[in-house]
Protein backbone atom coordinates (compact mmCIF):
# COMPACT_ATOMS: atom_id res chain seq x y z
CA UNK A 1 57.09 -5.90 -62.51
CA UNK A 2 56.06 -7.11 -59.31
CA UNK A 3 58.53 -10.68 -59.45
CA UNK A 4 61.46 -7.74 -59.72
CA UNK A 5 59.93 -5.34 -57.02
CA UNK A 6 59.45 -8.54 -55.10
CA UNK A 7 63.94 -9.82 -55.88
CA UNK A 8 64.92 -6.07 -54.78
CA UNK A 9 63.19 -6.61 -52.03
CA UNK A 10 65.04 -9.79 -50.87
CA UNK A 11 67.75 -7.77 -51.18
CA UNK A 12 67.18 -5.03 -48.79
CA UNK A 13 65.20 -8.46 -46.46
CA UNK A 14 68.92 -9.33 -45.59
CA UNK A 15 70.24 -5.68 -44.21
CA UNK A 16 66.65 -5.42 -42.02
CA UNK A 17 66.78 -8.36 -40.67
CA UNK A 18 70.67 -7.77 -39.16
CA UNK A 19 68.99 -5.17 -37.68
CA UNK A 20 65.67 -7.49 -35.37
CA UNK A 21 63.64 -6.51 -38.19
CA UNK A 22 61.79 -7.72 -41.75
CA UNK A 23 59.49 -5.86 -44.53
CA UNK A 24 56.28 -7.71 -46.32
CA UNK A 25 56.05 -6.75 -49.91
CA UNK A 26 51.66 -5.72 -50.18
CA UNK A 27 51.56 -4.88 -53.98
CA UNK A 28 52.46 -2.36 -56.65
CA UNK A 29 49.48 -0.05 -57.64
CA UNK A 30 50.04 3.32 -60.08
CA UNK A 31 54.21 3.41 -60.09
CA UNK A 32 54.00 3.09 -55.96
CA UNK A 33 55.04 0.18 -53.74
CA UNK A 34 53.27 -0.90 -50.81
CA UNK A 35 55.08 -2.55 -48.17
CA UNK A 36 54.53 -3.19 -44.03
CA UNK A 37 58.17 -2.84 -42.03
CA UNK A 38 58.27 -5.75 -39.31
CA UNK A 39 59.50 -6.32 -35.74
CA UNK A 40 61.61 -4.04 -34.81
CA UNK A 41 61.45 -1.91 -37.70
CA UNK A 42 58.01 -1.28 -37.35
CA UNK A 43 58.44 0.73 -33.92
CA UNK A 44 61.58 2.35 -35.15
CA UNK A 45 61.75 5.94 -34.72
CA UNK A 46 63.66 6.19 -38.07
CA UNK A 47 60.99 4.45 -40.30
CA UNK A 48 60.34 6.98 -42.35
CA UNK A 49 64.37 7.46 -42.85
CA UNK A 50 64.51 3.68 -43.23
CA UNK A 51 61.48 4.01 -46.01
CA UNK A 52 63.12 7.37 -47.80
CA UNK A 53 66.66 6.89 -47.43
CA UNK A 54 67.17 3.41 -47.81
CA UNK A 55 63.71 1.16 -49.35
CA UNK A 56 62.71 3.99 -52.13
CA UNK A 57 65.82 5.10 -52.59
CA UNK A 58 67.37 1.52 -53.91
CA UNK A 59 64.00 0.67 -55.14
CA UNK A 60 64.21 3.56 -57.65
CA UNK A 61 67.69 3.07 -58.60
CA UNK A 62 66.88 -0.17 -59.75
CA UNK A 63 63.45 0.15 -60.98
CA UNK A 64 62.98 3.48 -62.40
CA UNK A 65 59.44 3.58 -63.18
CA UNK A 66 58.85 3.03 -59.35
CA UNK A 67 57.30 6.70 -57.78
CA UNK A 68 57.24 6.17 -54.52
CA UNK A 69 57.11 3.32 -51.57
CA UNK A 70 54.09 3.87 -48.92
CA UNK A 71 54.78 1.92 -45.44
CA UNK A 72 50.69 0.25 -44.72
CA UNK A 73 50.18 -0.32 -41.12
CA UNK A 74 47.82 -2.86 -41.53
């Protein structure tokens, strides 16, 4: 689970990076994904949008069993 978790991520890598910023994959725990934005995602104002909209929102249309993503500011 986590090796597919870890290629969808890659994929959404390429569209936050365009953008000044990254995301680190943490781990996978109970159907949720843990991940820290970077750069200049991580001051965004529209994180949350960015987390919602965009990272759970693909996540769970690929992976169905995923619940949820959490952003850790670590």
């Amino acid at each position: 689970m986590e090796e597919k978790i870890k290629e969808k991520i890659d994929d959404i890598r390429v569209f936050l990076n365009i953008e000044g910023g990254d995301i680190e994959y943490i781990k996978y725990e109970d159907g949720y994904v843990y991940v820290k934005l970077l750069g200049a995602c991580a001051n965004c104002s529209y994180i949350d949008v960015t987390i919602k909209d965009t990272i759970e929102s693909y996540l769970q249309e690929e992976i169905p069993e995923i619940k949820g993503v959490i952003n850790v500011e670590l």
